[in-house]
C-alpha atoms as a PDB file:
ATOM      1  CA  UNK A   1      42.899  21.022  23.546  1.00  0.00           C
ATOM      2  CA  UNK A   2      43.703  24.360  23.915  1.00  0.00           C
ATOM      3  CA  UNK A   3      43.980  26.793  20.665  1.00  0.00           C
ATOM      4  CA  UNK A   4      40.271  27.292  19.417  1.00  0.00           C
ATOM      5  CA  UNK A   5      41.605  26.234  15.549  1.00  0.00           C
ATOM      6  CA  UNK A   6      42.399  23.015  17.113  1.00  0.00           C
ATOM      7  CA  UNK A   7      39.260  22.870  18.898  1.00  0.00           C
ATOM      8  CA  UNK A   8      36.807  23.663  15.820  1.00  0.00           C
ATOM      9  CA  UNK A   9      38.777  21.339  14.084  1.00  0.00           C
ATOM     10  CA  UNK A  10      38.383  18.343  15.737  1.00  0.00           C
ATOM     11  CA  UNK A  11      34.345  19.681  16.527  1.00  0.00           C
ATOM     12  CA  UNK A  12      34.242  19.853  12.411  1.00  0.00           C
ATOM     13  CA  UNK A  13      35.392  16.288  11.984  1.00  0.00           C
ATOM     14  CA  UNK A  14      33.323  14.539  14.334  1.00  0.00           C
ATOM     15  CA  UNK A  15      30.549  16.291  12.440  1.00  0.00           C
ATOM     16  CA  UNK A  16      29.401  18.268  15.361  1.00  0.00           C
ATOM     17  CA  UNK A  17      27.799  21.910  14.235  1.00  0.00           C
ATOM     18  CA  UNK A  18      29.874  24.423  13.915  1.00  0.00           C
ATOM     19  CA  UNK A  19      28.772  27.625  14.392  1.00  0.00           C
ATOM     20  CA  UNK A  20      29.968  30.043  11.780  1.00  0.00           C
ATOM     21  CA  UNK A  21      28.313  32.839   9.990  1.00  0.00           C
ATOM     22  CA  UNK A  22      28.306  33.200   6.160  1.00  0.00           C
ATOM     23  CA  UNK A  23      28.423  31.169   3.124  1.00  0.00           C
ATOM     24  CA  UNK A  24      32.608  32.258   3.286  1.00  0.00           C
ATOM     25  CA  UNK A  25      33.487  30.632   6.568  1.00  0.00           C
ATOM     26  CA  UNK A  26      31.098  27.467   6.037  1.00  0.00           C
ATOM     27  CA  UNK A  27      33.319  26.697   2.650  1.00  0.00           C
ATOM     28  CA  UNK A  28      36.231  27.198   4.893  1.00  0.00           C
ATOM     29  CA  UNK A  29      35.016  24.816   7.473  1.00  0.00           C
ATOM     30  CA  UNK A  30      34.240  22.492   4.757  1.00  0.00           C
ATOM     31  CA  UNK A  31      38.216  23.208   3.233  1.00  0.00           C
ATOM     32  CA  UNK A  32      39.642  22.422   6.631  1.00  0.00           C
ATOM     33  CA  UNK A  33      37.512  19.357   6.889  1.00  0.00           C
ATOM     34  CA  UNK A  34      38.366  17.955   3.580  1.00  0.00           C
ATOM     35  CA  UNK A  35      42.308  18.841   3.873  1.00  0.00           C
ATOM     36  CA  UNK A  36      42.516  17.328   7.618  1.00  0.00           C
ATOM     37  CA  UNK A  37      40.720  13.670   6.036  1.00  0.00           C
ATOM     38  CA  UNK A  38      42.983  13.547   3.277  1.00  0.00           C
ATOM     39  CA  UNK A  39      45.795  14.352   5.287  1.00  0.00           C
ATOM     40  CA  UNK A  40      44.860  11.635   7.479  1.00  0.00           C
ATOM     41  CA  UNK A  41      43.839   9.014   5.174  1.00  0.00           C
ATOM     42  CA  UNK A  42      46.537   6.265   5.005  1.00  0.00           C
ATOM     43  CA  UNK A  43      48.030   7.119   8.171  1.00  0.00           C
ATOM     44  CA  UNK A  44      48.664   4.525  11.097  1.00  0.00           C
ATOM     45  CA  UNK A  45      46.737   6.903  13.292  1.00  0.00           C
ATOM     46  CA  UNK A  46      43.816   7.695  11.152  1.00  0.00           C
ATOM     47  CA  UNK A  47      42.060   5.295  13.373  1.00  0.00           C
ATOM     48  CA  UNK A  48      41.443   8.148  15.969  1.00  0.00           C
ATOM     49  CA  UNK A  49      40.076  10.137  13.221  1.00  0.00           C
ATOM     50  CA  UNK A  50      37.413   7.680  12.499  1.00  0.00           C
ATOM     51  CA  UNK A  51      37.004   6.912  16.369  1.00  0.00           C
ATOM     52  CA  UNK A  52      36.323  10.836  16.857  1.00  0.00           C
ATOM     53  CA  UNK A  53      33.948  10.817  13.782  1.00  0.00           C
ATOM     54  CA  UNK A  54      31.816   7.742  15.565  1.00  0.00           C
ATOM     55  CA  UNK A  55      31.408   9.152  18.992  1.00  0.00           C
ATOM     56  CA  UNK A  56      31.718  12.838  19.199  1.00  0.00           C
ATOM     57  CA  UNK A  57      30.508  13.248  22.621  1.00  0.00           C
ATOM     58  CA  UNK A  58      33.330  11.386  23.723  1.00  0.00           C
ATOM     59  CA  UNK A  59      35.666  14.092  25.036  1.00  0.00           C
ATOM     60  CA  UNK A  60      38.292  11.015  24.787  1.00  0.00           C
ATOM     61  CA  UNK A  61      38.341  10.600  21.658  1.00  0.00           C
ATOM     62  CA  UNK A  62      37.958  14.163  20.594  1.00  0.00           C
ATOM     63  CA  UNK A  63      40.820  14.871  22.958  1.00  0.00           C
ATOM     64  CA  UNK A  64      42.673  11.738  21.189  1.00  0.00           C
ATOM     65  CA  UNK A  65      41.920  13.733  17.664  1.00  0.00           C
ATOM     66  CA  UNK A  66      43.034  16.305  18.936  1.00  0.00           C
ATOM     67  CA  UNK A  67      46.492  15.412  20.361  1.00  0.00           C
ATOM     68  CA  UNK A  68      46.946  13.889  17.028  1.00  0.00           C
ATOM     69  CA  UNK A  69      46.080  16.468  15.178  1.00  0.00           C
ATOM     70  CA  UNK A  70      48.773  19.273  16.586  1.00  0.00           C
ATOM     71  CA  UNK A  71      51.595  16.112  16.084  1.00  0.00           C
ATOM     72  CA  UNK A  72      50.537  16.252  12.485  1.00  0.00           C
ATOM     73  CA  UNK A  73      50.610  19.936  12.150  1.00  0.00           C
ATOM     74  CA  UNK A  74      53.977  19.920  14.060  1.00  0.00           C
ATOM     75  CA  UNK A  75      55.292  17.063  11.875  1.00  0.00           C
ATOM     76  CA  UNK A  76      54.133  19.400   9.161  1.00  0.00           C
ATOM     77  CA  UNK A  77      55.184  23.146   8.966  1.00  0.00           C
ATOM     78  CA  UNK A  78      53.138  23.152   5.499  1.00  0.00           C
ATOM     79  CA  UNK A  79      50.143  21.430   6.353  1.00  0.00           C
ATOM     80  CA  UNK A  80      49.561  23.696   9.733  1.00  0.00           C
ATOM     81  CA  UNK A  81      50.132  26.679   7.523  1.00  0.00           C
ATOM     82  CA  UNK A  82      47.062  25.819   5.343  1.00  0.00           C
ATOM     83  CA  UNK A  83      45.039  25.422   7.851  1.00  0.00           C
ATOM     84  CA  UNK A  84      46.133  28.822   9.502  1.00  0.00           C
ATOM     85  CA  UNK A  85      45.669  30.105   6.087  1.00  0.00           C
ATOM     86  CA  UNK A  86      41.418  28.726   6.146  1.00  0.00           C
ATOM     87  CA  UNK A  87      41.103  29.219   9.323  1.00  0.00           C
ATOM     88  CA  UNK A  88      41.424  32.965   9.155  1.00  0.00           C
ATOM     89  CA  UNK A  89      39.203  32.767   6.618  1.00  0.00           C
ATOM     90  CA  UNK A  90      36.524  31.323   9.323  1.00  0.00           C
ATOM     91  CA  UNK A  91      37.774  33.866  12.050  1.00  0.00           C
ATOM     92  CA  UNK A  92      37.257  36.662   9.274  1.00  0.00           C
ATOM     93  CA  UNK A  93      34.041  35.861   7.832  1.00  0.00           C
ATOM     94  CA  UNK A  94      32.314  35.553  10.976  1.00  0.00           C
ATOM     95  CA  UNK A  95      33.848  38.365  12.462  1.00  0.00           C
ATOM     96  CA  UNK A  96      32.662  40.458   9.106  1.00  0.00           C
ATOM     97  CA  UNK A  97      28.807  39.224   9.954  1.00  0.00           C
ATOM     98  CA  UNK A  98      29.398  40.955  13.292  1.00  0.00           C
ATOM     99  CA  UNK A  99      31.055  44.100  12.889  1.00  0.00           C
ATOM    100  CA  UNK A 100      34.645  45.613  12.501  1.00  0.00           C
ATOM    101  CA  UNK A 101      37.876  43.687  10.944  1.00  0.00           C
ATOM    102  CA  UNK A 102      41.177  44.658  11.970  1.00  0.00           C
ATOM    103  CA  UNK A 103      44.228  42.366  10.693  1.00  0.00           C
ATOM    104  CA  UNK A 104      47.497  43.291  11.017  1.00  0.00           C
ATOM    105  CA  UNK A 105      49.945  41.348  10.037  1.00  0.00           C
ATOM    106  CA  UNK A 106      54.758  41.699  10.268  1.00  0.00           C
ATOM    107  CA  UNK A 107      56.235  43.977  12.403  1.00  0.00           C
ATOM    108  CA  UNK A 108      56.227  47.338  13.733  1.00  0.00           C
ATOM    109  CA  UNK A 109      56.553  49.908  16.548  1.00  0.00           C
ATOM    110  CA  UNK A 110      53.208  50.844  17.121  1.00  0.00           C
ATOM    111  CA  UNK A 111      49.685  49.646  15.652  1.00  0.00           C
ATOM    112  CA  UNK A 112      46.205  51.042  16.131  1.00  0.00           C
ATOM    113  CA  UNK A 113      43.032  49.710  15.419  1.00  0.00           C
ATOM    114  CA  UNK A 114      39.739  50.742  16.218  1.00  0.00           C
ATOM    115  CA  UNK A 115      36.024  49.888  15.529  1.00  0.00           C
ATOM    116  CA  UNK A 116      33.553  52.535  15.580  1.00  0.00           C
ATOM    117  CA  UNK A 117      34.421  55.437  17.184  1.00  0.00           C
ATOM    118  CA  UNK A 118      31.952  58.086  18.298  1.00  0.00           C
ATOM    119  CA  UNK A 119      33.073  61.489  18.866  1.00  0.00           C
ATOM    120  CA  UNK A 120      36.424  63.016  18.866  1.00  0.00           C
ATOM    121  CA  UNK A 121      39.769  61.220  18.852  1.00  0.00           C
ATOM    122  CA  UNK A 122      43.377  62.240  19.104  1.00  0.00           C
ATOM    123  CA  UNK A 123      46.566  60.215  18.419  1.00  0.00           C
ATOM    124  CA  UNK A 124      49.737  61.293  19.806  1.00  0.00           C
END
């Protein structure tokens, strides 16, 4: 398990805490949990789901959520975008709590973004 979405997913599911700040990223915590169980439900491998769920200090069977986790959001382009989607919501609503917000999103040349900036500054 190495992306953090990944990660906080599979800690959300087996009901571990997760630590987020805000009413904004606990809904999307709670989105991503819901969307990840019905996407599983019905599925020949939503047996690790349940497994993870039962013993979540079991870093084999979070690691076994895990794995099967990024196959399903590999299997589906859609499915991985709507999680994206919520879990910028969690990434931006705790950063909020906590001080500057700088998303940039396409293409260009050159971007800046700063937080607070005391004193002078000059952008060539």
């Amino acid at each position: 398990m190495s992306d953090p979405m990944t990660i906080a997913i599979a800690t959300a599911m087996a009901g571990k805490a997760v630590e987020v700040a805000g009413e904004p990223a606990k809904e999307a915590v709670a989105g991503i949990v819901r969307r990840v169980r019905d996407r599983f439900r019905g599925r020949s491998d939503e047996a690790v789901l349940t497994a993870a769920a039962a013993n979540p200090d079991s870093t084999t069977h979070m690691d076994e959520f895990a794995l099967a986790l990024r196959r399903l959001m590999t299997e589906d382009p859609t499915f991985r975008a709507e999680l994206e989607v919520l879990w910028n919501q969690v990434e931006t609503s705790s950063t909020v709590q906590h001080g500057v917000v700088n998303n940039f999103h396409g293409q260009a040349e050159k971007v800046i973004m700063t937080g607070d900036i005391d004193g002078g500054l000059t952008i060539n």
